[in-house]
N, C-alpha and C. Protein backbone atom coordinates (compact mmCIF):
# COMPACT_ATOMS: atom_id res chain seq x y z
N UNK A 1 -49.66 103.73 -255.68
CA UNK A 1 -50.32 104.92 -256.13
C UNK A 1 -50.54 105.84 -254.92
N UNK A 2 -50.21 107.07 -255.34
CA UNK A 2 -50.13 108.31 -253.74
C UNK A 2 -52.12 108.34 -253.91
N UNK A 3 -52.16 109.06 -252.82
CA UNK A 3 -53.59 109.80 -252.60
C UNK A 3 -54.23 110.56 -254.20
N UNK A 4 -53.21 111.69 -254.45
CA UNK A 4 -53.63 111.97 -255.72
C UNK A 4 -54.08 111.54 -256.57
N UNK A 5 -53.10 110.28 -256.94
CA UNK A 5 -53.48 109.43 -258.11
C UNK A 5 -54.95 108.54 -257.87
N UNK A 6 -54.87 108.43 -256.97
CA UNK A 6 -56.28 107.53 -256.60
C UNK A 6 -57.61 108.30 -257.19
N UNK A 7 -57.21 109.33 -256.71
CA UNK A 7 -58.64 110.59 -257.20
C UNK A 7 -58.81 110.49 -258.47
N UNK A 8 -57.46 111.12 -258.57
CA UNK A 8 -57.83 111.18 -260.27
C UNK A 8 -57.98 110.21 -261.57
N UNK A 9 -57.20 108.88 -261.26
CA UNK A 9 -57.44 107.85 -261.94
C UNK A 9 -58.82 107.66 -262.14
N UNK A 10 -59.65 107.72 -260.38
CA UNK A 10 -61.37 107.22 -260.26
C UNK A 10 -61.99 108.40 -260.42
N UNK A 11 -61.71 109.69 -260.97
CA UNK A 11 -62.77 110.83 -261.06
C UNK A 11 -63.52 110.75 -259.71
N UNK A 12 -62.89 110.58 -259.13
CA UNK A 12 -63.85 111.57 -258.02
C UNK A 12 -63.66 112.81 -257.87
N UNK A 13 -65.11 113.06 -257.37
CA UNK A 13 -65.87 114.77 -257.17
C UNK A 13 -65.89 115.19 -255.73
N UNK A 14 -65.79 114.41 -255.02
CA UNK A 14 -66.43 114.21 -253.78
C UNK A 14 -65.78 113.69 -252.82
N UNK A 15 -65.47 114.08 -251.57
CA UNK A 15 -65.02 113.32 -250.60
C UNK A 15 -65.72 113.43 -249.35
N UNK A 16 -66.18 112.51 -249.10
CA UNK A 16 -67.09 111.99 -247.37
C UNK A 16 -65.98 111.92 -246.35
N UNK A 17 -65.76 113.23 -245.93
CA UNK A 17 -64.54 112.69 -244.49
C UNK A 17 -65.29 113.40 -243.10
N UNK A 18 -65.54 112.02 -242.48
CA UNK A 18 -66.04 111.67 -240.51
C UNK A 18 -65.09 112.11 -240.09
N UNK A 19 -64.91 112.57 -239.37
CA UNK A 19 -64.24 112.78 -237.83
C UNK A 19 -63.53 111.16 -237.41
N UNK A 20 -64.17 110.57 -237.31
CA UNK A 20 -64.04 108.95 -237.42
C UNK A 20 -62.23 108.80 -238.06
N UNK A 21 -61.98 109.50 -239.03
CA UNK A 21 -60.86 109.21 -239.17
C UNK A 21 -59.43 109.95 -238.75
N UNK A 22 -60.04 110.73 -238.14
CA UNK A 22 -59.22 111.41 -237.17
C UNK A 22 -58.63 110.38 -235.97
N UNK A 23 -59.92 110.10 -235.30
CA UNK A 23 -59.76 109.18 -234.08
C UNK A 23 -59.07 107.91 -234.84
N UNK A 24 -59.38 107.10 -235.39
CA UNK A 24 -58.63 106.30 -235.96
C UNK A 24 -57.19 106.51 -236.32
N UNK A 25 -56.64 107.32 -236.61
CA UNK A 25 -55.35 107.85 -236.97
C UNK A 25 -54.72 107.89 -235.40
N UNK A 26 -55.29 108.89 -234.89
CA UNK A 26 -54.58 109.47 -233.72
C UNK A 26 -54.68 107.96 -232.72
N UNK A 27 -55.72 106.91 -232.85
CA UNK A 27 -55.62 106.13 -232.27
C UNK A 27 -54.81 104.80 -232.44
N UNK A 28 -54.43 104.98 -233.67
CA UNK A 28 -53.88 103.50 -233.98
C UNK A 28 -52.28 102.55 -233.07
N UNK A 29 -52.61 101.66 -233.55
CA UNK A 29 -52.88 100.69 -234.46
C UNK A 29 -54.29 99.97 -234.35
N UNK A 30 -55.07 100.42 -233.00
CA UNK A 30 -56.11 99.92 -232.57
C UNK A 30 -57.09 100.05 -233.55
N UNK A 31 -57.80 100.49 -234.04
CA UNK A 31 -58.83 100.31 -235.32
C UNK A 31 -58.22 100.42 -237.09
N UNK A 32 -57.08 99.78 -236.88
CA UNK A 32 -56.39 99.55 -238.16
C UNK A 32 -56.98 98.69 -239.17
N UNK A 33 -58.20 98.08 -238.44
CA UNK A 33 -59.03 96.79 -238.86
C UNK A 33 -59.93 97.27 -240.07
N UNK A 34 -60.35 98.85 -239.59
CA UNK A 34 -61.31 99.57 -240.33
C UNK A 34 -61.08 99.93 -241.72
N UNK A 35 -59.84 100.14 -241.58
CA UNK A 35 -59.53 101.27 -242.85
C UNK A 35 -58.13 100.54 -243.54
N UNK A 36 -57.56 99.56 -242.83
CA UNK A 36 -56.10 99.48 -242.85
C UNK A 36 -55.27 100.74 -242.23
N UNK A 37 -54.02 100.19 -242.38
CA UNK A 37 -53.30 101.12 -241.41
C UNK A 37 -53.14 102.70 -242.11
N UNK A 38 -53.86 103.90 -241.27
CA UNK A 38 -54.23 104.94 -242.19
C UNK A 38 -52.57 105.89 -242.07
N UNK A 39 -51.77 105.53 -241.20
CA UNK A 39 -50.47 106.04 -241.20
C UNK A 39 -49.68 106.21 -243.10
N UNK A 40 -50.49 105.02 -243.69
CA UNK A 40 -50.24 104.98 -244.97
C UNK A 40 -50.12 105.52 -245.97
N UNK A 41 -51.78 106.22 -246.04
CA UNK A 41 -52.09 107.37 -246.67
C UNK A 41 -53.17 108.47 -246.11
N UNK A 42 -52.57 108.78 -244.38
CA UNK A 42 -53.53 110.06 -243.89
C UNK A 42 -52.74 110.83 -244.04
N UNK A 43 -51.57 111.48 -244.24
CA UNK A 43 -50.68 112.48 -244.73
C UNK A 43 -50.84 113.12 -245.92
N UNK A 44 -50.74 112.25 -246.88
CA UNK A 44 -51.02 112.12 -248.10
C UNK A 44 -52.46 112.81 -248.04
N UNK A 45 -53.63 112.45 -247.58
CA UNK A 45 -55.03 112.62 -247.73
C UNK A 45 -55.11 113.61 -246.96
N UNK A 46 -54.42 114.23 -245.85
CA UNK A 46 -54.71 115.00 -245.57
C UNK A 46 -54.14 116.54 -246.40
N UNK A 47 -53.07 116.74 -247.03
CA UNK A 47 -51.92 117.19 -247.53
C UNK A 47 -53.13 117.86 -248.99
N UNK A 48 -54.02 116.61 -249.80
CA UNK A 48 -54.18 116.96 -250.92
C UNK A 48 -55.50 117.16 -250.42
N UNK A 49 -56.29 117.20 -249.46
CA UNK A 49 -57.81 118.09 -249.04
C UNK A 49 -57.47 119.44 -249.21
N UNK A 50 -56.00 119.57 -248.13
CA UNK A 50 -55.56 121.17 -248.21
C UNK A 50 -55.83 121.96 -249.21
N UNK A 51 -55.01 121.04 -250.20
CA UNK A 51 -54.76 121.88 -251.31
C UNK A 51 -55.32 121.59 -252.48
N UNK A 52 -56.54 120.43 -252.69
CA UNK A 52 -57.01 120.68 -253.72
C UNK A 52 -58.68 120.12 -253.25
N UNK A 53 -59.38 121.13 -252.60
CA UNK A 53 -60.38 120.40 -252.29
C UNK A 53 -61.27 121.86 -251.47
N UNK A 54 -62.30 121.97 -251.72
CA UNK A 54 -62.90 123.49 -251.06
C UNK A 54 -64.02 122.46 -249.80
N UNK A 55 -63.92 122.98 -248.72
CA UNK A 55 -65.41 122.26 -248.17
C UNK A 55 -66.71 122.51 -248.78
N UNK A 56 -67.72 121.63 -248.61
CA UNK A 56 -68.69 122.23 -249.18
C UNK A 56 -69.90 122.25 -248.72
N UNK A 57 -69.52 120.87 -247.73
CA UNK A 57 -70.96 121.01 -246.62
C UNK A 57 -70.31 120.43 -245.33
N UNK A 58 -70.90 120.69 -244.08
CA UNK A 58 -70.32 120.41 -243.06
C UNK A 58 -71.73 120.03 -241.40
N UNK A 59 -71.82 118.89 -241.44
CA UNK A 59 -72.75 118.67 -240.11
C UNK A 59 -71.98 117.79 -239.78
N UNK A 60 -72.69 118.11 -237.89
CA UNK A 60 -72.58 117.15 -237.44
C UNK A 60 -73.74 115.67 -236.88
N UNK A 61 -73.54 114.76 -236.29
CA UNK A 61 -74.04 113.91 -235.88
C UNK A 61 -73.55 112.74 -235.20
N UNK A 62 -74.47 112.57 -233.78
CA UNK A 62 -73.83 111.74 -232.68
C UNK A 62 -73.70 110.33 -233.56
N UNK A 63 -74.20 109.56 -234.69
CA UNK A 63 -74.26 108.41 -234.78
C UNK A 63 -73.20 108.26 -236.73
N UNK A 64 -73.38 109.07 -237.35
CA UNK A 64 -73.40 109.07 -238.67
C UNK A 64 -71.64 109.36 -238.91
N UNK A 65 -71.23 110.13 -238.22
CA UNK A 65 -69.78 110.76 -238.22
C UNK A 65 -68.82 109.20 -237.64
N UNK A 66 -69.44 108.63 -236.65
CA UNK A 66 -68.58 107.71 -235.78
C UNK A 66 -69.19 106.01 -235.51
N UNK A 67 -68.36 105.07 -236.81
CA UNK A 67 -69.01 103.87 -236.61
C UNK A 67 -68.31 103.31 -235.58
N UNK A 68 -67.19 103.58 -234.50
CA UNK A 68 -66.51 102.91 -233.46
C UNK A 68 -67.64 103.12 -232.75
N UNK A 69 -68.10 101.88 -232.06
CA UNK A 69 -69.57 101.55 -230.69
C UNK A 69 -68.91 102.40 -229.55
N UNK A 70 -68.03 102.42 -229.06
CA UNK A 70 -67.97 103.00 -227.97
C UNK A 70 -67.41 104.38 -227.54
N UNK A 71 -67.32 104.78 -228.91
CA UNK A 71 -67.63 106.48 -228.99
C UNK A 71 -68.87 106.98 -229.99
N UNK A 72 -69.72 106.18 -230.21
CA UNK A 72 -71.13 106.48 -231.05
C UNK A 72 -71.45 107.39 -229.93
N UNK A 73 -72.31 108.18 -230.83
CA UNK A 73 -73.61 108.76 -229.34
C UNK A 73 -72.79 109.66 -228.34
N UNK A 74 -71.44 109.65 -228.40
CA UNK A 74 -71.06 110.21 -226.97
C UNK A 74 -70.69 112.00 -227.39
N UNK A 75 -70.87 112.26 -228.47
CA UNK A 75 -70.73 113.88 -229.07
C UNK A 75 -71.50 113.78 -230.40
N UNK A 76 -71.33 114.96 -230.90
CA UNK A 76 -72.05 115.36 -232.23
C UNK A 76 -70.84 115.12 -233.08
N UNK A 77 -70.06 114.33 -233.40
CA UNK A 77 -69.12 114.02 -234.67
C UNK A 77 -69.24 115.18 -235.94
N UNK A 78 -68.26 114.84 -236.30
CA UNK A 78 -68.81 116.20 -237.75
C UNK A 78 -68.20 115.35 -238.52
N UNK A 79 -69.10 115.54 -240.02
CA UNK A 79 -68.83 114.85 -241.41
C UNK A 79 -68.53 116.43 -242.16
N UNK A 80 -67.52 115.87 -242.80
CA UNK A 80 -66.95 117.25 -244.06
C UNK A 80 -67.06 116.23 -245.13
N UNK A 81 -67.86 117.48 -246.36
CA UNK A 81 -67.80 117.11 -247.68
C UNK A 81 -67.22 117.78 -248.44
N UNK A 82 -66.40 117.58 -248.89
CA UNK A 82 -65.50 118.32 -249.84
C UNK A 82 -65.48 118.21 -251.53
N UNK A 83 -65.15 118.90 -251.86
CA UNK A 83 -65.51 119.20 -253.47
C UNK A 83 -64.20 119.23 -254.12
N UNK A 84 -64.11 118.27 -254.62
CA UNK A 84 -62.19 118.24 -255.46
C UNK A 84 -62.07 119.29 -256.35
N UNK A 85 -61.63 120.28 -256.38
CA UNK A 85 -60.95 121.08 -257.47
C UNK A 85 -60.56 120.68 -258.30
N UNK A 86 -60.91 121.01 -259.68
CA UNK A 86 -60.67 120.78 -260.99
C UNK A 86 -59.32 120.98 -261.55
């Protein structure tokens, strides 16, 4: 099942995306542990935020954005919430 289908099969409204998965992507295979390997479906997820998804709230925070320990605390991380388009 692509990214799309995932959404829409589970009705989701909502998407919680950290910064966290940025670094994870750009970092892998090293925290592949977290998420599985996001090479999988971060294209995909990133591709259908574009285009079917408005932001809707946006902070940051040194601890909440980034569960890797040894980049916690070291910036203000930013969490995006996004709102799936109907």
């Amino acid at each position: 099942m692509d990214f799309a289908g995932y959404i829409s099969r589970n009705k989701i409204e909502f998407i919680i995306y950290p910064e966290e998965m940025d670094v994870i992507y750009n970092s892998r295979p090293a925290f592949n542990g977290l998420y599985g390997n996001p090479a999988v479906y971060y294209d995909d997820m990133q591709e259908f935020i574009k285009n079917n998804c408005e932001l809707a709230y946006e902070f940051h925070d040194r601890v909440y954005g980034m569960r890797i320990m040894q980049y916690t605390n070291t910036k203000p991380w930013s969490v995006k919430i996004y709102k799936v388009k109907e």
